[in-house]
PDB file of N, CA and C in Angstrom:
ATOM      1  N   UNK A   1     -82.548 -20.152  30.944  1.00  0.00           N
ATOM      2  CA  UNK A   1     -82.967 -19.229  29.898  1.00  0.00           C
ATOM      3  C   UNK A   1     -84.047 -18.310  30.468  1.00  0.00           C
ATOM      4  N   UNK A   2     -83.951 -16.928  30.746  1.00  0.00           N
ATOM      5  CA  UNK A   2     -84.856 -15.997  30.830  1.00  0.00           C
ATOM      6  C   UNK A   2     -85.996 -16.380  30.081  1.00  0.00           C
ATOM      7  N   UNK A   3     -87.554 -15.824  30.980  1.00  0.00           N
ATOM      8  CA  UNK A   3     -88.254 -15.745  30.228  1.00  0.00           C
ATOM      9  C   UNK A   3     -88.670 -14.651  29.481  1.00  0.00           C
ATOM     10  N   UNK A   4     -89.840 -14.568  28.043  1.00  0.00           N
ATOM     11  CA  UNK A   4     -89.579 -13.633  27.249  1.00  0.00           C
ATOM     12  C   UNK A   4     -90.763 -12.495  28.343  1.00  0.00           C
ATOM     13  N   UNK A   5     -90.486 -11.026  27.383  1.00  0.00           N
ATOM     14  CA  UNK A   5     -91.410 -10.116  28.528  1.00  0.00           C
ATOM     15  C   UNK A   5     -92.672 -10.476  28.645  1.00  0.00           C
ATOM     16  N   UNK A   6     -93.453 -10.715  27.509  1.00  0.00           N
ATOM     17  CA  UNK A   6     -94.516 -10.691  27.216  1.00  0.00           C
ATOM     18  C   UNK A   6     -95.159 -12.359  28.014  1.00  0.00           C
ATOM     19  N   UNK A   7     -94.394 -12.952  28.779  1.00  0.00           N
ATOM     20  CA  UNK A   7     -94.980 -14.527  29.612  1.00  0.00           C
ATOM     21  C   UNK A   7     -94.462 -13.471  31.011  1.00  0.00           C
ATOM     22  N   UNK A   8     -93.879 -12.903  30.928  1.00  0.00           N
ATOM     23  CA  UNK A   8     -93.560 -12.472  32.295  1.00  0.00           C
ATOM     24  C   UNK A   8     -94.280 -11.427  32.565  1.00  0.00           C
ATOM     25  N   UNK A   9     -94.584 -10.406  32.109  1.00  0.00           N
ATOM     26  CA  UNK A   9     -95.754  -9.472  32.150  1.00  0.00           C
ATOM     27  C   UNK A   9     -97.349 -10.188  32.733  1.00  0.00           C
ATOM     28  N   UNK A  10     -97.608 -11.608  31.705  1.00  0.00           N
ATOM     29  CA  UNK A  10     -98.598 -12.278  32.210  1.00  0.00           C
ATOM     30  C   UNK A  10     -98.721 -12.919  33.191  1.00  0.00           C
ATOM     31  N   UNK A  11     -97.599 -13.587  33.830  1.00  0.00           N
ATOM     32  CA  UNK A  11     -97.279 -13.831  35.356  1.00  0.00           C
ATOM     33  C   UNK A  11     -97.184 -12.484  36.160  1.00  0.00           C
ATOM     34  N   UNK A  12     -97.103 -11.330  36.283  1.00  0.00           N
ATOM     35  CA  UNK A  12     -96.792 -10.430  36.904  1.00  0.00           C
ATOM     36  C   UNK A  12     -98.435 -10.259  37.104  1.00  0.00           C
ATOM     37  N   UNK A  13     -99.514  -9.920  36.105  1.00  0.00           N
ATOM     38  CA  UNK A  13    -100.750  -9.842  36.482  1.00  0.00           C
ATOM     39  C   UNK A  13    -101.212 -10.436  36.909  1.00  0.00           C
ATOM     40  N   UNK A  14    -100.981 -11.923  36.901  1.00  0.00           N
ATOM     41  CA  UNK A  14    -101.603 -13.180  37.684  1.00  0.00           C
ATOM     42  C   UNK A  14    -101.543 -12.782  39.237  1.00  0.00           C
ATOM     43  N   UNK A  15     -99.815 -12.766  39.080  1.00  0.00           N
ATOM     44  CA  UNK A  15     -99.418 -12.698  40.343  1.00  0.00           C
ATOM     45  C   UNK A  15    -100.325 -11.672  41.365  1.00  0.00           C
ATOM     46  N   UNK A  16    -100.421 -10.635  40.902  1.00  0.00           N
ATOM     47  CA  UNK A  16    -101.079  -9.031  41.024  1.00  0.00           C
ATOM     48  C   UNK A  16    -102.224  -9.684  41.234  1.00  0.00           C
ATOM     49  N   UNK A  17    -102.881 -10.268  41.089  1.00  0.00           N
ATOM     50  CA  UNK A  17    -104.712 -10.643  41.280  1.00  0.00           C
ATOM     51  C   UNK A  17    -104.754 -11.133  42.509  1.00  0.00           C
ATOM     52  N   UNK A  18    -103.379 -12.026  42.326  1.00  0.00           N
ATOM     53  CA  UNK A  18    -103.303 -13.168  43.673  1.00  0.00           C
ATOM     54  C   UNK A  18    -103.053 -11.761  44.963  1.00  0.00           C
ATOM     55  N   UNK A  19    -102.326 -11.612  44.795  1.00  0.00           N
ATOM     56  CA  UNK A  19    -101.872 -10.625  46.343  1.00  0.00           C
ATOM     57  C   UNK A  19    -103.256  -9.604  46.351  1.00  0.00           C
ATOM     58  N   UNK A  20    -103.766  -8.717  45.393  1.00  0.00           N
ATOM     59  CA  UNK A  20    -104.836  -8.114  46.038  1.00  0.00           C
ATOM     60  C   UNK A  20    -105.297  -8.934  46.484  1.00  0.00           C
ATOM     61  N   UNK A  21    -105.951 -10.173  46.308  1.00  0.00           N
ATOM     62  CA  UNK A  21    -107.117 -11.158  46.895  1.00  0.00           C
ATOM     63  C   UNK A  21    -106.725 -11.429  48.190  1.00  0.00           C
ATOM     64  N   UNK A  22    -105.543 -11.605  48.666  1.00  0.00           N
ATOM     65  CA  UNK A  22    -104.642 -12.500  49.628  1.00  0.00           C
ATOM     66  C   UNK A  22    -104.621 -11.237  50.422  1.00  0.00           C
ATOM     67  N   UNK A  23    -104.254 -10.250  50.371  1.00  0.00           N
ATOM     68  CA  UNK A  23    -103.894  -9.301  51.527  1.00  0.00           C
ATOM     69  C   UNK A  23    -104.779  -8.015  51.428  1.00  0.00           C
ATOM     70  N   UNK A  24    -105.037  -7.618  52.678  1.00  0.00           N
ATOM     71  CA  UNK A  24    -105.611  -6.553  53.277  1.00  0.00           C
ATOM     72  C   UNK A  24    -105.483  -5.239  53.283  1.00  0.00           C
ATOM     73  N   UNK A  25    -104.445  -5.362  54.281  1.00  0.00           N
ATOM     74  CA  UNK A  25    -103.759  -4.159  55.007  1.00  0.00           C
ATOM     75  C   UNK A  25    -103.201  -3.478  53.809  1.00  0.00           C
ATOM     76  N   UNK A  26    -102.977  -2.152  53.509  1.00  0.00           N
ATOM     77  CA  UNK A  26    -102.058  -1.570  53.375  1.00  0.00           C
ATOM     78  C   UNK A  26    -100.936  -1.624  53.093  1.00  0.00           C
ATOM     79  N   UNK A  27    -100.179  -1.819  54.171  1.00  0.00           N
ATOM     80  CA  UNK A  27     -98.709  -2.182  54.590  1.00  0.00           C
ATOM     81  C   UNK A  27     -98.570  -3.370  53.300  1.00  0.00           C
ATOM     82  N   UNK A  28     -99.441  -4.171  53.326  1.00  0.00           N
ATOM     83  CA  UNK A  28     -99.375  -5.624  52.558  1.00  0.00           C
ATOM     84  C   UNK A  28     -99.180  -4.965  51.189  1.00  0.00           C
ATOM     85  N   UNK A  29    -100.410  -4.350  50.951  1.00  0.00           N
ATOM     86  CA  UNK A  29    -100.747  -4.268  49.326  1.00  0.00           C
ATOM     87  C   UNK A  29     -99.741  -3.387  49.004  1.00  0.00           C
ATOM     88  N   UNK A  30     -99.073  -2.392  49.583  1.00  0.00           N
ATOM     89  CA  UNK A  30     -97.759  -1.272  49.339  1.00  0.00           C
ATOM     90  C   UNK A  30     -96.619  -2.288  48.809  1.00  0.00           C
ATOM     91  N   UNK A  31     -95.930  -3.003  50.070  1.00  0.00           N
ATOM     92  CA  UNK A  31     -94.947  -4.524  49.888  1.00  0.00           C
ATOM     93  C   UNK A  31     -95.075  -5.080  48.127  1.00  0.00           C
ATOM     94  N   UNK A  32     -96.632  -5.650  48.395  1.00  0.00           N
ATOM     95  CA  UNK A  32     -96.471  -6.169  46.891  1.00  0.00           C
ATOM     96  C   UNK A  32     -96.873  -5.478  46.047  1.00  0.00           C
ATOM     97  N   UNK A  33     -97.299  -4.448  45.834  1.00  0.00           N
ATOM     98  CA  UNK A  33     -97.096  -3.247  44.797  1.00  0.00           C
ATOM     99  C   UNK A  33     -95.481  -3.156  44.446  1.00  0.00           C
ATOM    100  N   UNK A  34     -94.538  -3.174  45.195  1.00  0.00           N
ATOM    101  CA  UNK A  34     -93.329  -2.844  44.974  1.00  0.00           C
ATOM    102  C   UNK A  34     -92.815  -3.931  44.595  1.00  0.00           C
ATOM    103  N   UNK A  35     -92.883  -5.232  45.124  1.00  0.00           N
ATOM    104  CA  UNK A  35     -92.093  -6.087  44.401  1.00  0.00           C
ATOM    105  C   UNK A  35     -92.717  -6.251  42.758  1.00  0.00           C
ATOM    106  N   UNK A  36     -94.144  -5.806  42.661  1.00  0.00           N
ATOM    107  CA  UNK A  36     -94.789  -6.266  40.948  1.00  0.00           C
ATOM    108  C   UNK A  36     -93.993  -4.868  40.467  1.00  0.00           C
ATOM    109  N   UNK A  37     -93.901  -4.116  41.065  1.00  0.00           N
ATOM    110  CA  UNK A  37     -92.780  -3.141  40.205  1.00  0.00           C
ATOM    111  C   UNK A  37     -91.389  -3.684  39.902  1.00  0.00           C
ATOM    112  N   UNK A  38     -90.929  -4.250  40.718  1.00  0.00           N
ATOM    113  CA  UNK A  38     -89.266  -5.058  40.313  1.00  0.00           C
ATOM    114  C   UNK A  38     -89.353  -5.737  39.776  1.00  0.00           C
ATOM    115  N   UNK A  39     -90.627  -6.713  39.567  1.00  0.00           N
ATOM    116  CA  UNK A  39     -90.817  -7.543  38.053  1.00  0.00           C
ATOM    117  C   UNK A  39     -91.057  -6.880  37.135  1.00  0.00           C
ATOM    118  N   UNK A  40     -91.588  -5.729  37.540  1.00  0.00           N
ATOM    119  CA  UNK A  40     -91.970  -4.784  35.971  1.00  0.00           C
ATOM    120  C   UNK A  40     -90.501  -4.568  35.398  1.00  0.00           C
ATOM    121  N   UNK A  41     -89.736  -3.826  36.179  1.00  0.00           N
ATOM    122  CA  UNK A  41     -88.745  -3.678  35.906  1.00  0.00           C
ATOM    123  C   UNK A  41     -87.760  -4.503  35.546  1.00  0.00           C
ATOM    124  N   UNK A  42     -87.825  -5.652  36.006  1.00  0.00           N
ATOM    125  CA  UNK A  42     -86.835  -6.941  35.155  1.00  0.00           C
ATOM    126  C   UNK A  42     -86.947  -6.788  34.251  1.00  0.00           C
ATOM    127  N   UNK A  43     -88.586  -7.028  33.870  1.00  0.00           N
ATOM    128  CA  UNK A  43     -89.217  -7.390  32.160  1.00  0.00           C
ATOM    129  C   UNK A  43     -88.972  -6.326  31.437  1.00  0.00           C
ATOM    130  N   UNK A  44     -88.795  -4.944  32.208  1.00  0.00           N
ATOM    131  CA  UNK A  44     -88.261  -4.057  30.895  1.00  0.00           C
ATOM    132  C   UNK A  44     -86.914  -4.379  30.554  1.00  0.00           C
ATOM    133  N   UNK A  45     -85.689  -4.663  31.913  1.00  0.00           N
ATOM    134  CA  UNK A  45     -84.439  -5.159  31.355  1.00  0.00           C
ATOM    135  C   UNK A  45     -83.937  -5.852  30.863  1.00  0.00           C
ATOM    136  N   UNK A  46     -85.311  -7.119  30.679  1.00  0.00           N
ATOM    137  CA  UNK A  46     -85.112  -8.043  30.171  1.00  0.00           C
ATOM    138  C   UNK A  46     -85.096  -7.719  28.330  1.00  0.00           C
ATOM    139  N   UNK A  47     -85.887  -7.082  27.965  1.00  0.00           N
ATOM    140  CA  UNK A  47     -87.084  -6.653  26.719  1.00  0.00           C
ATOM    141  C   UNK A  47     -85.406  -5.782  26.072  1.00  0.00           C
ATOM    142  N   UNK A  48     -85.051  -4.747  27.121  1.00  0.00           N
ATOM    143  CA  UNK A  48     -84.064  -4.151  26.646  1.00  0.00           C
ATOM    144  C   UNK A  48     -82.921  -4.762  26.150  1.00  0.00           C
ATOM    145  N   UNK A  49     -82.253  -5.448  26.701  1.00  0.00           N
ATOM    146  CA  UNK A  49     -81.396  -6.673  26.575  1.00  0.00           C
ATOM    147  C   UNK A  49     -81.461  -7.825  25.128  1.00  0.00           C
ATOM    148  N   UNK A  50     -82.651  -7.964  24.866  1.00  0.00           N
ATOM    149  CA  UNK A  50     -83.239  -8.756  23.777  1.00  0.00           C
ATOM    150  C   UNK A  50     -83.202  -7.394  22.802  1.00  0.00           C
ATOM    151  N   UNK A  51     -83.391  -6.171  22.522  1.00  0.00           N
ATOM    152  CA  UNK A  51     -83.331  -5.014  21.675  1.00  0.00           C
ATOM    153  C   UNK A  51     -81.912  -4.745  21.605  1.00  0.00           C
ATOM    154  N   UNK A  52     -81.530  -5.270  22.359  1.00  0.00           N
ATOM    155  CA  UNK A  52     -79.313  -4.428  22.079  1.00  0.00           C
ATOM    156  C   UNK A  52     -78.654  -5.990  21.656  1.00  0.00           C
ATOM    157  N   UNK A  53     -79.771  -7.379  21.827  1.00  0.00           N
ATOM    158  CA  UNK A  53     -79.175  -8.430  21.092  1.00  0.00           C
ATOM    159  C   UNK A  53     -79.410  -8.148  19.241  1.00  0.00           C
ATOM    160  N   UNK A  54     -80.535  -7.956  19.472  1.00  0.00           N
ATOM    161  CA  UNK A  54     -81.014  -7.842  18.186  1.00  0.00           C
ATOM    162  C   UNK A  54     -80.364  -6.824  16.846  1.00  0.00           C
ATOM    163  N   UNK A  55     -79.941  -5.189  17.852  1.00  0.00           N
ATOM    164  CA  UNK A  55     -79.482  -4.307  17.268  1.00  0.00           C
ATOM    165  C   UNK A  55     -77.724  -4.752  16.898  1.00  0.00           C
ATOM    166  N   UNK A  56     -77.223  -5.623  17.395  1.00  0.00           N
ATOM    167  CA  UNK A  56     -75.920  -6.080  17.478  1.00  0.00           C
ATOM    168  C   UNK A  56     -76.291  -6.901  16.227  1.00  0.00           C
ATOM    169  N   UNK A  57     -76.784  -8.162  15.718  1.00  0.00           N
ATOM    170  CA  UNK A  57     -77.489  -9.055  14.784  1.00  0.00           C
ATOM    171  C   UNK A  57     -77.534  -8.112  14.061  1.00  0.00           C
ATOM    172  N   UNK A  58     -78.406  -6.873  13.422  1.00  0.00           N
ATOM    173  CA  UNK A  58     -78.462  -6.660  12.345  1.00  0.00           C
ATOM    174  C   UNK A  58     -77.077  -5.827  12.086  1.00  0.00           C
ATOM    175  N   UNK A  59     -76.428  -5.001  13.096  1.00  0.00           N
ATOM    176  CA  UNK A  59     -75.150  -4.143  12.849  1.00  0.00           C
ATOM    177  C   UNK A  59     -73.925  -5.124  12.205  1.00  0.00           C
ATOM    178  N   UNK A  60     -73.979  -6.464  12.376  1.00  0.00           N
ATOM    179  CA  UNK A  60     -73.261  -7.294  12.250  1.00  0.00           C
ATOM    180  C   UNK A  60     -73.400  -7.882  10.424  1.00  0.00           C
ATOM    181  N   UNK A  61     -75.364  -7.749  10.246  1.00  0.00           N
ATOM    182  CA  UNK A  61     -75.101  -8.489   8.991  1.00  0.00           C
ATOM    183  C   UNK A  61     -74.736  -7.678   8.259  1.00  0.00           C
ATOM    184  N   UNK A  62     -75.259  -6.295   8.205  1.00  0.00           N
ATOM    185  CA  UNK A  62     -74.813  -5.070   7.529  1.00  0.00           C
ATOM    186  C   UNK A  62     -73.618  -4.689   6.761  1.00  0.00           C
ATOM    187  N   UNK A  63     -72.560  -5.489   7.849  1.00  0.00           N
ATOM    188  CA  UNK A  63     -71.340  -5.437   8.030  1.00  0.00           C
ATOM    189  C   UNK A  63     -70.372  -6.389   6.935  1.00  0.00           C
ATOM    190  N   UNK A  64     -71.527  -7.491   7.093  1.00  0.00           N
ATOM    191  CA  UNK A  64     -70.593  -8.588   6.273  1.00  0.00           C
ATOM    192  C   UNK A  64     -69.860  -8.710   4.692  1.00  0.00           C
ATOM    193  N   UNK A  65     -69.378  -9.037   4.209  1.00  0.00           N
ATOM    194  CA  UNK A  65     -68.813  -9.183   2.850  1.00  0.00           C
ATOM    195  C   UNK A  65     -69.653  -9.679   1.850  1.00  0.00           C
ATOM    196  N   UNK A  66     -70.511 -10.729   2.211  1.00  0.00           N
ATOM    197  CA  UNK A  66     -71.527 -11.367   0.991  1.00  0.00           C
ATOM    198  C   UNK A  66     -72.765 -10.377   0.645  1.00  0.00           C
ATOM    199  N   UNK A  67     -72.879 -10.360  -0.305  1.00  0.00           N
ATOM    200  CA  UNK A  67     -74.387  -9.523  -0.749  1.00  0.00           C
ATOM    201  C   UNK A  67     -75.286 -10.665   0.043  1.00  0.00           C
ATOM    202  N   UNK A  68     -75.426 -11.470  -0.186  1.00  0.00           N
ATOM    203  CA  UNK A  68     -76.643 -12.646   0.368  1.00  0.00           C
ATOM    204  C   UNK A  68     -76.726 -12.333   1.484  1.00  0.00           C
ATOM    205  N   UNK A  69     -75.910 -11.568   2.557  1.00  0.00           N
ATOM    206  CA  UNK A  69     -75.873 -11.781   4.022  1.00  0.00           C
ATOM    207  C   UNK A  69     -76.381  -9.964   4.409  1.00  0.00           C
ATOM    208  N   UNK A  70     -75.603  -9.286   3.767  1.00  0.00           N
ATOM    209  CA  UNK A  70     -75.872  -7.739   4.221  1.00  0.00           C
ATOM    210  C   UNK A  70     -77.239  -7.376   3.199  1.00  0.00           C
ATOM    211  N   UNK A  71     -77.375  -7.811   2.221  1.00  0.00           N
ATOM    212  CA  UNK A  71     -78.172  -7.149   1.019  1.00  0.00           C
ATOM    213  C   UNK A  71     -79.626  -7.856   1.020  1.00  0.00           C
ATOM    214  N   UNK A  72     -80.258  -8.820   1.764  1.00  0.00           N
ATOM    215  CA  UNK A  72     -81.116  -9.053   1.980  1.00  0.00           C
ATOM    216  C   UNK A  72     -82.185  -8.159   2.418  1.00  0.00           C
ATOM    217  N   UNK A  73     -81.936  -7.400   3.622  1.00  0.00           N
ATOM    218  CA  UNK A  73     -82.957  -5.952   3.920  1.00  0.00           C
ATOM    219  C   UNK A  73     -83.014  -4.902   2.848  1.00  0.00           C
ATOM    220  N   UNK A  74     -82.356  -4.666   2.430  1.00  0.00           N
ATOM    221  CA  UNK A  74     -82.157  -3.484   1.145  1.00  0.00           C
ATOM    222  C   UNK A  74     -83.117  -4.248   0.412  1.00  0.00           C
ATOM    223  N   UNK A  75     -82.698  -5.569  -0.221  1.00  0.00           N
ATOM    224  CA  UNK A  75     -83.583  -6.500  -1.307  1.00  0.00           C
ATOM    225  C   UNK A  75     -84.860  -6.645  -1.158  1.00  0.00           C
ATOM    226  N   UNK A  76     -85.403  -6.546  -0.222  1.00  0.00           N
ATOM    227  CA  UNK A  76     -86.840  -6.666   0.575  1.00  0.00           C
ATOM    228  C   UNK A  76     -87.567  -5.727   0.427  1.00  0.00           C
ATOM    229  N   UNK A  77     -86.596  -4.206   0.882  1.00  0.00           N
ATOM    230  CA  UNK A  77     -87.058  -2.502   0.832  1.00  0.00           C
ATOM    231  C   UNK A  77     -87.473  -2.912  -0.929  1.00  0.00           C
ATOM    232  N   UNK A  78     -86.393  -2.672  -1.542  1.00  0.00           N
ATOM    233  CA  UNK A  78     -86.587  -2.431  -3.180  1.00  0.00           C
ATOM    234  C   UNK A  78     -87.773  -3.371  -3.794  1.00  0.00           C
ATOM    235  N   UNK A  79     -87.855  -4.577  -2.933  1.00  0.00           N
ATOM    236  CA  UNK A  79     -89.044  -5.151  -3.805  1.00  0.00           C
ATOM    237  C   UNK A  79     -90.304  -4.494  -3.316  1.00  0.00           C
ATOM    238  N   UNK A  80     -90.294  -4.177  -1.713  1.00  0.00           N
ATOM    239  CA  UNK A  80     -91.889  -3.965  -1.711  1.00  0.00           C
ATOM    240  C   UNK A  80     -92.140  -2.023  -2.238  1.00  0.00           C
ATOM    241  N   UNK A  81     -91.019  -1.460  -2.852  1.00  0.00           N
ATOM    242  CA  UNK A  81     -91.280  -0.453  -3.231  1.00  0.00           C
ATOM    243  C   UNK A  81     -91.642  -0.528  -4.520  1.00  0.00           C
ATOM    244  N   UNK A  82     -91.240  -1.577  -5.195  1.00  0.00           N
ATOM    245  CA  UNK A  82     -91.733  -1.663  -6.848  1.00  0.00           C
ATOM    246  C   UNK A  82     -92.712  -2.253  -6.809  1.00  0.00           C
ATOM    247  N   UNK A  83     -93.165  -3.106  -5.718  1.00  0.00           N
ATOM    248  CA  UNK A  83     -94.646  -3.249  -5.715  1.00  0.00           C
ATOM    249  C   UNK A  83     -95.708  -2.565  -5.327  1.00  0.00           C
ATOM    250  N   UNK A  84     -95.318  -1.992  -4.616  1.00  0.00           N
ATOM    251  CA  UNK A  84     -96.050  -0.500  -3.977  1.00  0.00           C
ATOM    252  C   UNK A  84     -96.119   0.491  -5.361  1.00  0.00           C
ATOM    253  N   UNK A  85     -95.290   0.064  -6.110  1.00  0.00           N
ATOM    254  CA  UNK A  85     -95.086   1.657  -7.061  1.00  0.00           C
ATOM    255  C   UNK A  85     -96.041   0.958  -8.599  1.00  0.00           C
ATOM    256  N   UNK A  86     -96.051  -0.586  -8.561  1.00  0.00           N
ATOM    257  CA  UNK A  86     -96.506  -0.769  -9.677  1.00  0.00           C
ATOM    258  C   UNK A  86     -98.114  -0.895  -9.437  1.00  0.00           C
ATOM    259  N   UNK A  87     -98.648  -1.297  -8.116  1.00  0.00           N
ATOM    260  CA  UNK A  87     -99.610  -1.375  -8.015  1.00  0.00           C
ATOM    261  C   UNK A  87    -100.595   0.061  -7.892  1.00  0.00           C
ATOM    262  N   UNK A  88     -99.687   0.738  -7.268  1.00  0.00           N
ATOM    263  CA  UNK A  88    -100.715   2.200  -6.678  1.00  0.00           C
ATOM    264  C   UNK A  88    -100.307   3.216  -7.825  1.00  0.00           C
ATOM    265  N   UNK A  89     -99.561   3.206  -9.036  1.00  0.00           N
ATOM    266  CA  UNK A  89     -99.205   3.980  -9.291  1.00  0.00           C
ATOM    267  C   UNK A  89     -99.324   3.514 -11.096  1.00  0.00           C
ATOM    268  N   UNK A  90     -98.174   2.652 -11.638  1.00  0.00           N
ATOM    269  CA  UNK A  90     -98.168   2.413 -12.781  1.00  0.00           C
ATOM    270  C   UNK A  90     -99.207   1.553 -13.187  1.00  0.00           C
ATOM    271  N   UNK A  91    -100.219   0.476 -12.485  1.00  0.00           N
ATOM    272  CA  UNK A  91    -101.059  -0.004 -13.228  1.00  0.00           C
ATOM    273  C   UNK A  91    -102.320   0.524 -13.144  1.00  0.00           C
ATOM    274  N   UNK A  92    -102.835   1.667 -12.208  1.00  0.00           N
ATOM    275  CA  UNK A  92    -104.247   2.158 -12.747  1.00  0.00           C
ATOM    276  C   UNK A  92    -103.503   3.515 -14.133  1.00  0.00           C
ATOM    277  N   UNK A  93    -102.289   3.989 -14.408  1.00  0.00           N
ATOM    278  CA  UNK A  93    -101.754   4.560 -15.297  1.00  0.00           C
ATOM    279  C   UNK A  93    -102.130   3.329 -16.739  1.00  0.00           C
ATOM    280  N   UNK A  94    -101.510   2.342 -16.825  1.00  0.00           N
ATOM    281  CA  UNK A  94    -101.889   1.312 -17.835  1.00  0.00           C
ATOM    282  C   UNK A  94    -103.184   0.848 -18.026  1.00  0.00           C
ATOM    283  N   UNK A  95    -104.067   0.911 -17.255  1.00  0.00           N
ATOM    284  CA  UNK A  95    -105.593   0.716 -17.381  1.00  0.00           C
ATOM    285  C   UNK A  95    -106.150   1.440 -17.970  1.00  0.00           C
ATOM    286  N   UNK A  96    -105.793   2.925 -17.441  1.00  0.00           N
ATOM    287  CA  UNK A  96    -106.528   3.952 -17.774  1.00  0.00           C
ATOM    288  C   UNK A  96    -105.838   3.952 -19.796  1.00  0.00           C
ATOM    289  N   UNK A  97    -104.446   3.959 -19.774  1.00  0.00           N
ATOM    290  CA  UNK A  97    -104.203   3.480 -21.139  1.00  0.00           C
ATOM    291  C   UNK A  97    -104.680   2.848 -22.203  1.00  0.00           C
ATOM    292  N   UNK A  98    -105.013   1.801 -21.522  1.00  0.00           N
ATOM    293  CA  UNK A  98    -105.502   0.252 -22.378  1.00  0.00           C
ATOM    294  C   UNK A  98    -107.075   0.985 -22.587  1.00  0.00           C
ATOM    295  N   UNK A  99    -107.741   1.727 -21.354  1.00  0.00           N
ATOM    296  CA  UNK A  99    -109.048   1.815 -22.162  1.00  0.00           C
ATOM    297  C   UNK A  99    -108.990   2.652 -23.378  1.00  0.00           C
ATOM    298  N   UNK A 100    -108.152   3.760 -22.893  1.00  0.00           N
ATOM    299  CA  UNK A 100    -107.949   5.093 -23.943  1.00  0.00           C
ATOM    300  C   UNK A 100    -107.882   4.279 -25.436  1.00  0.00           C
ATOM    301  N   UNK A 101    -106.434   3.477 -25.608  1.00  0.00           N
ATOM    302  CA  UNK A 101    -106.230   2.706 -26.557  1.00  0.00           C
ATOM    303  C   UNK A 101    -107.418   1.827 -27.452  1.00  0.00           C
ATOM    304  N   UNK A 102    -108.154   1.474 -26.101  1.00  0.00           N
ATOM    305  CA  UNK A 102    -109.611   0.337 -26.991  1.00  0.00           C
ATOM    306  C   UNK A 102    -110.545   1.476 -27.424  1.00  0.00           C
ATOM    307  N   UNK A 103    -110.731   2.895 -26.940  1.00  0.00           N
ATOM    308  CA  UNK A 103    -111.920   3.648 -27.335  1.00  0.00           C
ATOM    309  C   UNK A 103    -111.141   4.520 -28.893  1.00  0.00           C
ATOM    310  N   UNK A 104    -109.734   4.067 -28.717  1.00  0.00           N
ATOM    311  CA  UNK A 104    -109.444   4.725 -30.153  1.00  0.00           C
ATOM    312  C   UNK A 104    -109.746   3.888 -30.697  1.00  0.00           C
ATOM    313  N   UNK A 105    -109.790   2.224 -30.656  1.00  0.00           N
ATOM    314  CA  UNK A 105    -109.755   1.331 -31.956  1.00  0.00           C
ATOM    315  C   UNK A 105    -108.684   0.688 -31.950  1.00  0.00           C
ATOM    316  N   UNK A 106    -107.215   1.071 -31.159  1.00  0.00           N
ATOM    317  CA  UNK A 106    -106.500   0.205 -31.719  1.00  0.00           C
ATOM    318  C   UNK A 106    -106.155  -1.363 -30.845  1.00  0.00           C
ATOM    319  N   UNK A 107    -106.871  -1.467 -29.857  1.00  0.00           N
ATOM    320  CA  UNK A 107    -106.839  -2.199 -28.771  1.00  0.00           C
ATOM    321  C   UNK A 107    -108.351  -2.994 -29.485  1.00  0.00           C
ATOM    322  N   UNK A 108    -108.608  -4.267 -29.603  1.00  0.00           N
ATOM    323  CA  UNK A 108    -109.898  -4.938 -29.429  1.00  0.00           C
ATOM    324  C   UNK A 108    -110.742  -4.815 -28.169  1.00  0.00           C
ATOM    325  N   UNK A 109    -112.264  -4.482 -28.587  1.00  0.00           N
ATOM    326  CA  UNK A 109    -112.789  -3.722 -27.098  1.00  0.00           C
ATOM    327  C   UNK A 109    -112.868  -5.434 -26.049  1.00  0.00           C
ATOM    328  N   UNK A 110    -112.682  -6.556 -27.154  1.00  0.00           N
ATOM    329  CA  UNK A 110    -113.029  -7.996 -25.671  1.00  0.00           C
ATOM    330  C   UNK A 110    -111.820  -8.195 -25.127  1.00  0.00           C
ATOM    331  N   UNK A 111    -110.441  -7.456 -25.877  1.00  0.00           N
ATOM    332  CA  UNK A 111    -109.334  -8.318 -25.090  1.00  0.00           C
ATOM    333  C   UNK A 111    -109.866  -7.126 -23.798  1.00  0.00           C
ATOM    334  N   UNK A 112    -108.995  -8.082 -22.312  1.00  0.00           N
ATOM    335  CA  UNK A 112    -109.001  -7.334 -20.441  1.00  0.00           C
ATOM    336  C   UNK A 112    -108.018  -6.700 -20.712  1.00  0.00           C
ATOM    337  N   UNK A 113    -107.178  -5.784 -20.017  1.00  0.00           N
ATOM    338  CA  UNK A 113    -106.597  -5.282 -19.808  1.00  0.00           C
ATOM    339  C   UNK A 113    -105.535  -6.538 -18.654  1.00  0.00           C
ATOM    340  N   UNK A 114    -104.167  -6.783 -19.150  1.00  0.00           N
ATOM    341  CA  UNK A 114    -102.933  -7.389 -18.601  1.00  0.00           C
ATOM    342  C   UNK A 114    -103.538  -7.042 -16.792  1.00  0.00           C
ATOM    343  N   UNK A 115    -103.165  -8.327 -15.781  1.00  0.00           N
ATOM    344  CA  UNK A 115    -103.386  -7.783 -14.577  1.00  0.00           C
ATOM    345  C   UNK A 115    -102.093  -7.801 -13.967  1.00  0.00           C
TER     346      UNK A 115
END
């Protein structure tokens, strides 16, 4: 099993500490400059690879026949938009109501206002 980028990135700097410390010359530090680039570069193909698994996974649930299976992301969007919409929007609208309502009288001024 590959490892993920983000353990391999952290071995790549390790590694990187070790060889400046270890070598001298030039010639040396060029060498392993280039190979911590071909690990760089794994870990991006790796990272990429895990993004075209992932993009396949959701193209797939999207796809499916059950609401439970495709309609879950949609279900998620719609809830945190009615919560977004009731909090930032319709309940300082009802507050501001409920006071209007208690300074006419028809609201009791001890009942709170619903949270």
């Amino acid at each position: 099993m590959p490892l993920p980028a983000l353990a391999l990135g952290g071995i790549v700097s390790t590694v990187a500490g070790l060889i400046d410390s270890l070598h001298t010359s030039d010639k040396e530090r060029l060498e392993a400059e280039i190979e911590l680039q071909k690990l760089g570069l794994e870990a991006a193909k790796l990272e990429a690879e895990l993004i075209k698994g992932q993009q396949e996974i959701n193209r797939t649930e999207a796809q499916h026949a059950s609401l439970f299976v495709a309609g879950w992301r949609p279900a998620i969007g719609w809830i945190g938009a009615a919560a977004l919409g009731y909090q930032f929007l319709l309940y300082p609208m009802l507050t501001w109501a409920w006071a209007a309502m208690q300074g006419a009288g028809w609201i009791p001024a001890s009942l709170q206002p619903p949270r």
